[in-house]
PDB file of N, CA and C in Angstrom:
ATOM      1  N   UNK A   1     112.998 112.359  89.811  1.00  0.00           N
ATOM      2  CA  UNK A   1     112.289 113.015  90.863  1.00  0.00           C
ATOM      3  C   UNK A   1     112.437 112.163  92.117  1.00  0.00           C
ATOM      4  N   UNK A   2     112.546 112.911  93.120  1.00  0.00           N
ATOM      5  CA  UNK A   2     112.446 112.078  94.619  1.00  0.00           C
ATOM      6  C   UNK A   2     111.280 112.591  95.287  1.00  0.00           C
ATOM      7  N   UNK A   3     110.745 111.897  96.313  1.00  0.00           N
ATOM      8  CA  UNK A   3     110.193 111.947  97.523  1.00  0.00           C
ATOM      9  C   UNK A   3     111.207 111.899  98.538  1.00  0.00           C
ATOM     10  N   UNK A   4     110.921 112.801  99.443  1.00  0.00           N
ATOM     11  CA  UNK A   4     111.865 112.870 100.754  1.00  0.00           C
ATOM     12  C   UNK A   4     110.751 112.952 101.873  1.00  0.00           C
ATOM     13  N   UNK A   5     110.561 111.700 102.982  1.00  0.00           N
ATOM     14  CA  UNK A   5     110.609 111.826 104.032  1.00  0.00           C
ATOM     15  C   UNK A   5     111.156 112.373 105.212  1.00  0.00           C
ATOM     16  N   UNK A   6     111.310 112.971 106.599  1.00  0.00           N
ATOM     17  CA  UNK A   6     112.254 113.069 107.127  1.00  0.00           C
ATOM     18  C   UNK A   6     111.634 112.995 108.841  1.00  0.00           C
ATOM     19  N   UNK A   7     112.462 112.884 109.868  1.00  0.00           N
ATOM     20  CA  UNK A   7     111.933 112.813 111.288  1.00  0.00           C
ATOM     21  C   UNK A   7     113.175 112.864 112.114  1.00  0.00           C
ATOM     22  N   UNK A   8     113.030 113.403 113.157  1.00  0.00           N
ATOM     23  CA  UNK A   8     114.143 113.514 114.236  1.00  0.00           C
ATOM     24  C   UNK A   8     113.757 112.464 115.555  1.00  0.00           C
ATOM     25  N   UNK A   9     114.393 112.241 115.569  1.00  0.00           N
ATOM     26  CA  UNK A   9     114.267 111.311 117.344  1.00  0.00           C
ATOM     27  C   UNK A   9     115.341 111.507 118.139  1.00  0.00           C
ATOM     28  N   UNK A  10     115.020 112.011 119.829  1.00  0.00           N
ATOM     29  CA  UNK A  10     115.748 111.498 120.712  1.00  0.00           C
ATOM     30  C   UNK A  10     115.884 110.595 121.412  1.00  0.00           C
ATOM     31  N   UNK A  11     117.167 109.818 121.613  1.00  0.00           N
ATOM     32  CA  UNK A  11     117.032 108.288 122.307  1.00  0.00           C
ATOM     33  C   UNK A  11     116.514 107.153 121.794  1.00  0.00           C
ATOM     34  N   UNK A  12     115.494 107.235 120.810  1.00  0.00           N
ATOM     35  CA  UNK A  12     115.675 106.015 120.048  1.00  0.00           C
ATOM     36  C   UNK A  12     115.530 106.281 118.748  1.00  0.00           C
ATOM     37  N   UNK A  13     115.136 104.794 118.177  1.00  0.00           N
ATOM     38  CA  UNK A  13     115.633 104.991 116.423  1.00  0.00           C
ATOM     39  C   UNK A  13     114.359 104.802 115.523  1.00  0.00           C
ATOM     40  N   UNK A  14     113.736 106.206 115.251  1.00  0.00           N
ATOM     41  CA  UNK A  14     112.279 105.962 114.078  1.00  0.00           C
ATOM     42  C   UNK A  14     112.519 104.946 113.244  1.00  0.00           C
ATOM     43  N   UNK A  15     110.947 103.883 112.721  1.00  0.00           N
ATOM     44  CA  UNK A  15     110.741 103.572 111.956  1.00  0.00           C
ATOM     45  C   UNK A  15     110.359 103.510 110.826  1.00  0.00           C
ATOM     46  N   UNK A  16     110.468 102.888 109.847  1.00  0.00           N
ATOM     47  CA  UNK A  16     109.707 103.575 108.251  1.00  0.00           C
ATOM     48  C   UNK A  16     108.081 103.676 108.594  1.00  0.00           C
ATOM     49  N   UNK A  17     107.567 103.283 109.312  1.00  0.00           N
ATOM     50  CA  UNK A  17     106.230 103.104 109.284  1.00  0.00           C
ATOM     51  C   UNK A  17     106.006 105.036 110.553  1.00  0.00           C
ATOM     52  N   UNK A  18     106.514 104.992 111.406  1.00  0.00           N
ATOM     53  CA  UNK A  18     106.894 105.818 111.630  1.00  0.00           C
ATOM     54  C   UNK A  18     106.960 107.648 110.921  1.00  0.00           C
ATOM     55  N   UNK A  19     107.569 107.156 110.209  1.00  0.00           N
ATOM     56  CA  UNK A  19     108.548 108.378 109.127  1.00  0.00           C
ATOM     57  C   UNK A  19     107.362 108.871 107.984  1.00  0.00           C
ATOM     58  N   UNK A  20     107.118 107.616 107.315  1.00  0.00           N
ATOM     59  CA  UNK A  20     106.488 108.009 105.816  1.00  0.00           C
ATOM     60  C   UNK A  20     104.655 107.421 106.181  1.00  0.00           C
ATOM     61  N   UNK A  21     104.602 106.374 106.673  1.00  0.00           N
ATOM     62  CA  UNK A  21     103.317 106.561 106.491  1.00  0.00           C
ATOM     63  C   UNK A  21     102.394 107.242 107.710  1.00  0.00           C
ATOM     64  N   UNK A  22     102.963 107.818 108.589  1.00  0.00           N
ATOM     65  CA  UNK A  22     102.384 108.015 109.923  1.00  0.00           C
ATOM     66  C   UNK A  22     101.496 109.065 109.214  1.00  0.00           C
ATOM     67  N   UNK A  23     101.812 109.927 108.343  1.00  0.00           N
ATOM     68  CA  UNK A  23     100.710 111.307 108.398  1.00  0.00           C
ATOM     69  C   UNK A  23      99.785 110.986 107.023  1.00  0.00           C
ATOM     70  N   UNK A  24      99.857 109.442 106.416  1.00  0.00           N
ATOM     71  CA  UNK A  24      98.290 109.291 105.945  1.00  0.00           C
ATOM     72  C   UNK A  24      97.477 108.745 106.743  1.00  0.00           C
ATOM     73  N   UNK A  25      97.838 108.066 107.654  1.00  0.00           N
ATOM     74  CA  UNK A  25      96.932 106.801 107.972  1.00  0.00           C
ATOM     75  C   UNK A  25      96.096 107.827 109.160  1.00  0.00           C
ATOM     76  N   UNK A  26      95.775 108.314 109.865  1.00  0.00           N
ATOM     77  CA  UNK A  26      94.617 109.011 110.446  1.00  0.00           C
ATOM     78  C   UNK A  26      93.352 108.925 110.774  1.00  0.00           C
ATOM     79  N   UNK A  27      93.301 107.355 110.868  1.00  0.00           N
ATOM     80  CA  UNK A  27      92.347 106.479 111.306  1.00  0.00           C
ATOM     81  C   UNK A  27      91.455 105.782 109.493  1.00  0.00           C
ATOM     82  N   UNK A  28      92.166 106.478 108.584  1.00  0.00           N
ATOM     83  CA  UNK A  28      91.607 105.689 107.432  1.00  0.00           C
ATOM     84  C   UNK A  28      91.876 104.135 106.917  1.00  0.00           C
ATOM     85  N   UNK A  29      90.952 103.721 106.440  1.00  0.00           N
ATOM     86  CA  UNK A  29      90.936 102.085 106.077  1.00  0.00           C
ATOM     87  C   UNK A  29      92.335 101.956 105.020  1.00  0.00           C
ATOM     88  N   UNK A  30      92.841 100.793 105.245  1.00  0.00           N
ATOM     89  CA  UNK A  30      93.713 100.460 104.234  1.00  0.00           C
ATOM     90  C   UNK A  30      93.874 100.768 102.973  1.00  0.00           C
ATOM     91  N   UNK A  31      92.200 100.432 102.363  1.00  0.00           N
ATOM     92  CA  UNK A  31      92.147 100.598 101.123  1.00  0.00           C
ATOM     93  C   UNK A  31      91.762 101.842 100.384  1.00  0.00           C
ATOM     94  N   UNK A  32      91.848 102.644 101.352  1.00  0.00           N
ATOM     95  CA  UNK A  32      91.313 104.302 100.879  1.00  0.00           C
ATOM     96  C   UNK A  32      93.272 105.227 100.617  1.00  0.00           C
ATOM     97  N   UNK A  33      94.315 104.471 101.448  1.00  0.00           N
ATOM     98  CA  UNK A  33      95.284 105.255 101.542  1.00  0.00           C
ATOM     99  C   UNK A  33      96.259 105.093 100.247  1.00  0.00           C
ATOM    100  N   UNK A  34      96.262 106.270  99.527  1.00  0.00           N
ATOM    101  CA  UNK A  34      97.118 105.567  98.203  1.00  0.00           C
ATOM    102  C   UNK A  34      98.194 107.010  97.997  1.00  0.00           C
ATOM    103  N   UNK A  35      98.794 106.447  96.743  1.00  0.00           N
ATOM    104  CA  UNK A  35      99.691 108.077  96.491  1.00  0.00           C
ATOM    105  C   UNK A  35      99.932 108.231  94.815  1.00  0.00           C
ATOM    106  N   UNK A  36      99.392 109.127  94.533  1.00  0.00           N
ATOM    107  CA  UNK A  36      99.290 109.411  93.205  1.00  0.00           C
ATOM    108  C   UNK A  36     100.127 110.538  92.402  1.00  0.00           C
ATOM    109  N   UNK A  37     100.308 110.189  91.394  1.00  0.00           N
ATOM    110  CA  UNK A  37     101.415 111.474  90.744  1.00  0.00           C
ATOM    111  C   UNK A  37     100.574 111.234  89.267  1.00  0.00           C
ATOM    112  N   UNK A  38     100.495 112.778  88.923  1.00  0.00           N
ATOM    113  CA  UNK A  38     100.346 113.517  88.199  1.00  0.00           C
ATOM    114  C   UNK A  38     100.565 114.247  87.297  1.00  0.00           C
ATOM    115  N   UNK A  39     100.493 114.249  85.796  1.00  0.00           N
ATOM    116  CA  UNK A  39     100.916 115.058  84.983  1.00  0.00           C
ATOM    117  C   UNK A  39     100.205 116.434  84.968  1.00  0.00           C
ATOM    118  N   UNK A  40     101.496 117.426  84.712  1.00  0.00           N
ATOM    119  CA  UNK A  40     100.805 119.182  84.395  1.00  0.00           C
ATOM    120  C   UNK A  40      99.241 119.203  83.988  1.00  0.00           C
ATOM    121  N   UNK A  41      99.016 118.262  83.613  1.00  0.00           N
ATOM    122  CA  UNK A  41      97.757 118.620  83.563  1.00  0.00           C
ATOM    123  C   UNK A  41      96.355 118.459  84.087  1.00  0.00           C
ATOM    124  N   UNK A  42      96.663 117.154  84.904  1.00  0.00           N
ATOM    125  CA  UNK A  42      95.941 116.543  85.586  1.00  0.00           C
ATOM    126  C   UNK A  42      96.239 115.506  85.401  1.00  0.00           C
ATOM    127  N   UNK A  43      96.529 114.639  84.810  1.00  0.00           N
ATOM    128  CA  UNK A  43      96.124 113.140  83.940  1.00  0.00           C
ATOM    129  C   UNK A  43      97.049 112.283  84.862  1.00  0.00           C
ATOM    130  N   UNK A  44      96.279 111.319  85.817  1.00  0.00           N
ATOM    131  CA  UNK A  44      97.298 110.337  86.313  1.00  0.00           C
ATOM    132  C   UNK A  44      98.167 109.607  85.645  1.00  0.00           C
ATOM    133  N   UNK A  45      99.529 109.673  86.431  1.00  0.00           N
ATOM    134  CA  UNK A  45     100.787 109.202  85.535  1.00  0.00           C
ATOM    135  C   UNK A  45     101.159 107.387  86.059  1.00  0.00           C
ATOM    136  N   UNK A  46     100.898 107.780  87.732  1.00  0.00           N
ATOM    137  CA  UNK A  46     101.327 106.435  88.513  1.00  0.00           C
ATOM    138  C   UNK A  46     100.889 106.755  89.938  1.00  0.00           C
ATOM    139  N   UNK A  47      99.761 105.290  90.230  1.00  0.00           N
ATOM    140  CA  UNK A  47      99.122 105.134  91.386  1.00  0.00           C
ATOM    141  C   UNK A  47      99.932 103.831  92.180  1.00  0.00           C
ATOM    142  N   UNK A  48     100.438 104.562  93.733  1.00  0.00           N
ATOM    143  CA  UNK A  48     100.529 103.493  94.280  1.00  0.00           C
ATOM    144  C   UNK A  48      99.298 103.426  95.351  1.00  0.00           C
ATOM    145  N   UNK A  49      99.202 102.119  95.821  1.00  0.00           N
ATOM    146  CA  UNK A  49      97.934 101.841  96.779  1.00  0.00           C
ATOM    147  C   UNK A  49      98.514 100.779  98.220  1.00  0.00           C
ATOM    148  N   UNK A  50      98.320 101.599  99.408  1.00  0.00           N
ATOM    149  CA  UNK A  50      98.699 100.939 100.312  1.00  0.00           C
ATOM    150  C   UNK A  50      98.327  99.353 100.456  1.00  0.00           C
ATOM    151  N   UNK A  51      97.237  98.924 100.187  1.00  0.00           N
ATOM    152  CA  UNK A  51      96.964  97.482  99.916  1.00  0.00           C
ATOM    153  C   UNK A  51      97.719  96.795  99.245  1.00  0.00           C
ATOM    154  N   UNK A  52      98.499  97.364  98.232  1.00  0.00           N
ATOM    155  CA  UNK A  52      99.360  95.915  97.006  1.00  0.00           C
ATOM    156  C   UNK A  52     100.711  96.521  97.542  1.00  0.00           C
ATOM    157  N   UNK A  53     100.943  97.134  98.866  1.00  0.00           N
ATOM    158  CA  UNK A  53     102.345  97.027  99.450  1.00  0.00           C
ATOM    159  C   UNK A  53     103.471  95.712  99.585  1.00  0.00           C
ATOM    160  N   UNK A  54     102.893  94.726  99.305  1.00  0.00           N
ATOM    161  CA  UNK A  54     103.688  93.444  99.015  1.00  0.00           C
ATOM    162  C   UNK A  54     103.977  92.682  98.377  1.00  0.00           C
ATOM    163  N   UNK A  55     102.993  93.586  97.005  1.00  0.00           N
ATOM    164  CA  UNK A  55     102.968  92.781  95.581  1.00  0.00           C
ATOM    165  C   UNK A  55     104.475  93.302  95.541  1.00  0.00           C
ATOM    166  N   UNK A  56     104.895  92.334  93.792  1.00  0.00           N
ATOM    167  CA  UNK A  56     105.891  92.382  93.446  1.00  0.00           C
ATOM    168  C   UNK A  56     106.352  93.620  92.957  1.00  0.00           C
ATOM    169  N   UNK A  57     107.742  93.968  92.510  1.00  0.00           N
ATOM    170  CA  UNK A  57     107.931  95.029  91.841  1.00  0.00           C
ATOM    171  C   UNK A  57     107.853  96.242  93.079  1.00  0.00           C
ATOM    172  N   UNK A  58     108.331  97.787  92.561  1.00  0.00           N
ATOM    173  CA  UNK A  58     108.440  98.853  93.488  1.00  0.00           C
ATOM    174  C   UNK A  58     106.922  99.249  94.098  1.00  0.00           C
ATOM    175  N   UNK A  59     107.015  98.883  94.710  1.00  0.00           N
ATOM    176  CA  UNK A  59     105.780  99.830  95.650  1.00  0.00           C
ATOM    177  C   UNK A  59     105.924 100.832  96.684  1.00  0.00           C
ATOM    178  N   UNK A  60     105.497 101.882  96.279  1.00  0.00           N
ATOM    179  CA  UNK A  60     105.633 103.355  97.472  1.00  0.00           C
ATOM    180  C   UNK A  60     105.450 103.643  98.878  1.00  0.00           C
ATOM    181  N   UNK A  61     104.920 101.976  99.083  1.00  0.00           N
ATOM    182  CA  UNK A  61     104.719 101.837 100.405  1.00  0.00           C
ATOM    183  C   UNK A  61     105.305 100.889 101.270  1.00  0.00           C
ATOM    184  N   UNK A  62     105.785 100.362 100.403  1.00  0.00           N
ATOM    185  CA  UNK A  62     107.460  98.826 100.690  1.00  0.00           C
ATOM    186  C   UNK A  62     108.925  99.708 101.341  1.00  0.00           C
ATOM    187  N   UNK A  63     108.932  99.525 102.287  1.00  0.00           N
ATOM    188  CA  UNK A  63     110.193  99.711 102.878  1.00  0.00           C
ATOM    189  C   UNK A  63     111.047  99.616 102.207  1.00  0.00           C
ATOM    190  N   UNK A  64     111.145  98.459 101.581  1.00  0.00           N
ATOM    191  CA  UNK A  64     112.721  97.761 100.529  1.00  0.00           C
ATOM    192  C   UNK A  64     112.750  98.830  99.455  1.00  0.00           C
ATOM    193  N   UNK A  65     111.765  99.491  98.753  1.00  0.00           N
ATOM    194  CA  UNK A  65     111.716 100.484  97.557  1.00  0.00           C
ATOM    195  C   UNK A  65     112.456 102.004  98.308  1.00  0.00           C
ATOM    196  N   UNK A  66     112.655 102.117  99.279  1.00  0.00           N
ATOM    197  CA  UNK A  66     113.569 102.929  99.929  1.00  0.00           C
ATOM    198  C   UNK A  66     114.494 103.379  99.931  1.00  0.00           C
ATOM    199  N   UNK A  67     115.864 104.344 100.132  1.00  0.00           N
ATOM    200  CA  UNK A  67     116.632 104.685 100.392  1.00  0.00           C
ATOM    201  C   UNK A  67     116.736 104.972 101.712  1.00  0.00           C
ATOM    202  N   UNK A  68     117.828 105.034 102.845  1.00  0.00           N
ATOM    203  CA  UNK A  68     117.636 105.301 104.042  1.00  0.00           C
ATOM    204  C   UNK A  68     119.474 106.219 104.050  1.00  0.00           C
ATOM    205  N   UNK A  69     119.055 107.592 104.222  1.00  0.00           N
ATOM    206  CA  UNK A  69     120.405 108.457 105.495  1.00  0.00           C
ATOM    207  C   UNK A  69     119.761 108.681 106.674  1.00  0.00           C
ATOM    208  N   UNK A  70     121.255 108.277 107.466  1.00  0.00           N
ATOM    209  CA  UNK A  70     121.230 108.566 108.484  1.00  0.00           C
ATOM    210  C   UNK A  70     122.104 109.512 109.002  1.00  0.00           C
ATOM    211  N   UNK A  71     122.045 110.881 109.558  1.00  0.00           N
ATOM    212  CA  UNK A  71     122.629 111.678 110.380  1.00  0.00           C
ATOM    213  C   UNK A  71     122.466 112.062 111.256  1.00  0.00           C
ATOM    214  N   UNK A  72     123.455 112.666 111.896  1.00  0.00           N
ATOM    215  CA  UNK A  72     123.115 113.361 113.334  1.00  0.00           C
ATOM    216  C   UNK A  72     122.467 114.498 113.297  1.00  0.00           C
ATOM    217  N   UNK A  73     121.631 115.101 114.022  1.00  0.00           N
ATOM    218  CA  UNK A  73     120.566 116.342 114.036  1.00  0.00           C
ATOM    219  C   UNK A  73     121.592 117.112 114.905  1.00  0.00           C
ATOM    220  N   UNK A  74     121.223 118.630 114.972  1.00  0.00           N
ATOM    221  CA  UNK A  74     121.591 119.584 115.611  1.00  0.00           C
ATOM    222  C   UNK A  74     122.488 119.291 117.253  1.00  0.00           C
ATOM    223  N   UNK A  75     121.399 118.129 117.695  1.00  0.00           N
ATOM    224  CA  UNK A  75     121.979 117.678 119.554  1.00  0.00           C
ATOM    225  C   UNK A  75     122.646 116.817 119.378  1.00  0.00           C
ATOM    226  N   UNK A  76     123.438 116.735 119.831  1.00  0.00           N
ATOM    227  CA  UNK A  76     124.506 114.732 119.948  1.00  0.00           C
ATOM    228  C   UNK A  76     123.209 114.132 120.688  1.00  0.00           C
ATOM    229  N   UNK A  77     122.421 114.021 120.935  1.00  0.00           N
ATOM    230  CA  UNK A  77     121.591 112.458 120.958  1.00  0.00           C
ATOM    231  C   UNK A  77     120.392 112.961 119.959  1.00  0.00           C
ATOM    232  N   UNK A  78     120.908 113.360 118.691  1.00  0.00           N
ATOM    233  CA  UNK A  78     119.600 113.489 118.031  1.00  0.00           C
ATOM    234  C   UNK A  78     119.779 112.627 116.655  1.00  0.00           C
ATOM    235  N   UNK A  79     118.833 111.892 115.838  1.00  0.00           N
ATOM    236  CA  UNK A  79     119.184 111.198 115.229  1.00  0.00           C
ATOM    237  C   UNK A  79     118.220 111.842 113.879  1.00  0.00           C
ATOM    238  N   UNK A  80     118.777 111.980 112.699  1.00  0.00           N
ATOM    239  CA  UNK A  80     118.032 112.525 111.363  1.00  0.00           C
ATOM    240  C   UNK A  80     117.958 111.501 110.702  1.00  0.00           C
ATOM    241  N   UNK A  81     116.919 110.741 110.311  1.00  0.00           N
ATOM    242  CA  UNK A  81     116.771 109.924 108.878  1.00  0.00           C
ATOM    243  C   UNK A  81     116.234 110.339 107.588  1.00  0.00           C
ATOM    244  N   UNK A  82     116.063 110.439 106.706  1.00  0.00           N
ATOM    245  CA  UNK A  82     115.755 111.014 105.664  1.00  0.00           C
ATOM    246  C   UNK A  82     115.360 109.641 104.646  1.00  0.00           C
ATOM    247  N   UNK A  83     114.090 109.363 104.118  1.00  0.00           N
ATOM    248  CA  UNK A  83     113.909 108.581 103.346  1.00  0.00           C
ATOM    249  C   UNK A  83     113.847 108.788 102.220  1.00  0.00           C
ATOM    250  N   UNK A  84     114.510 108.307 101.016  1.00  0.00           N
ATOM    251  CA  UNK A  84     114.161 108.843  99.593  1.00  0.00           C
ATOM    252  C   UNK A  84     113.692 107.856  98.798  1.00  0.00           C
ATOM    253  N   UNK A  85     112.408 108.123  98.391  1.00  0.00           N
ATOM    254  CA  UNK A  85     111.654 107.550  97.002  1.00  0.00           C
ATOM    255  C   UNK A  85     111.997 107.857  95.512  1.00  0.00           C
ATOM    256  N   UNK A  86     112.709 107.310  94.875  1.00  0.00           N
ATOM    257  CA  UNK A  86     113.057 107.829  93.558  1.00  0.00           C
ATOM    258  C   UNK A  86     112.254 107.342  92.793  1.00  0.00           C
ATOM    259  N   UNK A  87     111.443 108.020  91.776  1.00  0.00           N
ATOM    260  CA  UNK A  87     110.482 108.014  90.686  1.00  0.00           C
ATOM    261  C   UNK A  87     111.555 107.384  89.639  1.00  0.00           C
ATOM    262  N   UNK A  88     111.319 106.550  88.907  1.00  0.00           N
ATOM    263  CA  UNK A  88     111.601 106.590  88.053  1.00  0.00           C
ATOM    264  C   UNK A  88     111.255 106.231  86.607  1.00  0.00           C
ATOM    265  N   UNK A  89     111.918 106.079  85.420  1.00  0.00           N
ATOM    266  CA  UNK A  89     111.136 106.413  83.962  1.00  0.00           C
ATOM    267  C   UNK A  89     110.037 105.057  84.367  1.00  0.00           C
ATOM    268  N   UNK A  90     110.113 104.305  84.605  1.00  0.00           N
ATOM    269  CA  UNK A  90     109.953 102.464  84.205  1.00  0.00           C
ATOM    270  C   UNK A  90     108.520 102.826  85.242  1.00  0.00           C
ATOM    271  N   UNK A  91     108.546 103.482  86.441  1.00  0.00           N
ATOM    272  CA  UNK A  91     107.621 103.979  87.533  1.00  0.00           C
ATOM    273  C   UNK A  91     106.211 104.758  86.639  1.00  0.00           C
ATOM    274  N   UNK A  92     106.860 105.653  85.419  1.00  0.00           N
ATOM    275  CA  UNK A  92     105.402 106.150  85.070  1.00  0.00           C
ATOM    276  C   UNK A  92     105.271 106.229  83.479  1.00  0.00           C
TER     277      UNK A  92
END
């Protein structure tokens, strides 16, 4: 499974902070912003939590746990990034 981020910019170049976390943070505290996945049935599978963003190992909120494309958007000065989060088995 992936997560896909995505954002367009003209003239300059978005950041990850930018891209993926801009539409939790909405004036909430650090420790309230997390991202959770879920089995069919409800039953949490795997919690990440913006606070242990620097612990070791993949975290959902670590830049480095990333994938980054880059393309051109529709305008020649438009720039597409696309971030991908890959889930994987070891993840849940």
């Amino acid at each position: 499974m992936e997560i896909h981020s995505q954002n367009y910019r003209i003239w300059n170049e978005p950041d990850f902070a930018g891209l993926v976390l801009r539409r939790v943070w909405d004036g909430w505290a650090d420790e309230n912003i997390s991202f959770e996945i879920l089995s069919n049935n409800g039953s949490p599978l795997v919690k990440w939590n913006y606070v242990d963003r620097d612990l070791s190992g993949r975290q959902f909120f670590n830049e480095s746990s990333w994938s980054l494309v880059k393309s051109r958007g529709e305008r020649e000065d438009e720039l597409k990034k696309t971030w991908i989060f890959e889930i994987k088995p070891d993840d849940i």
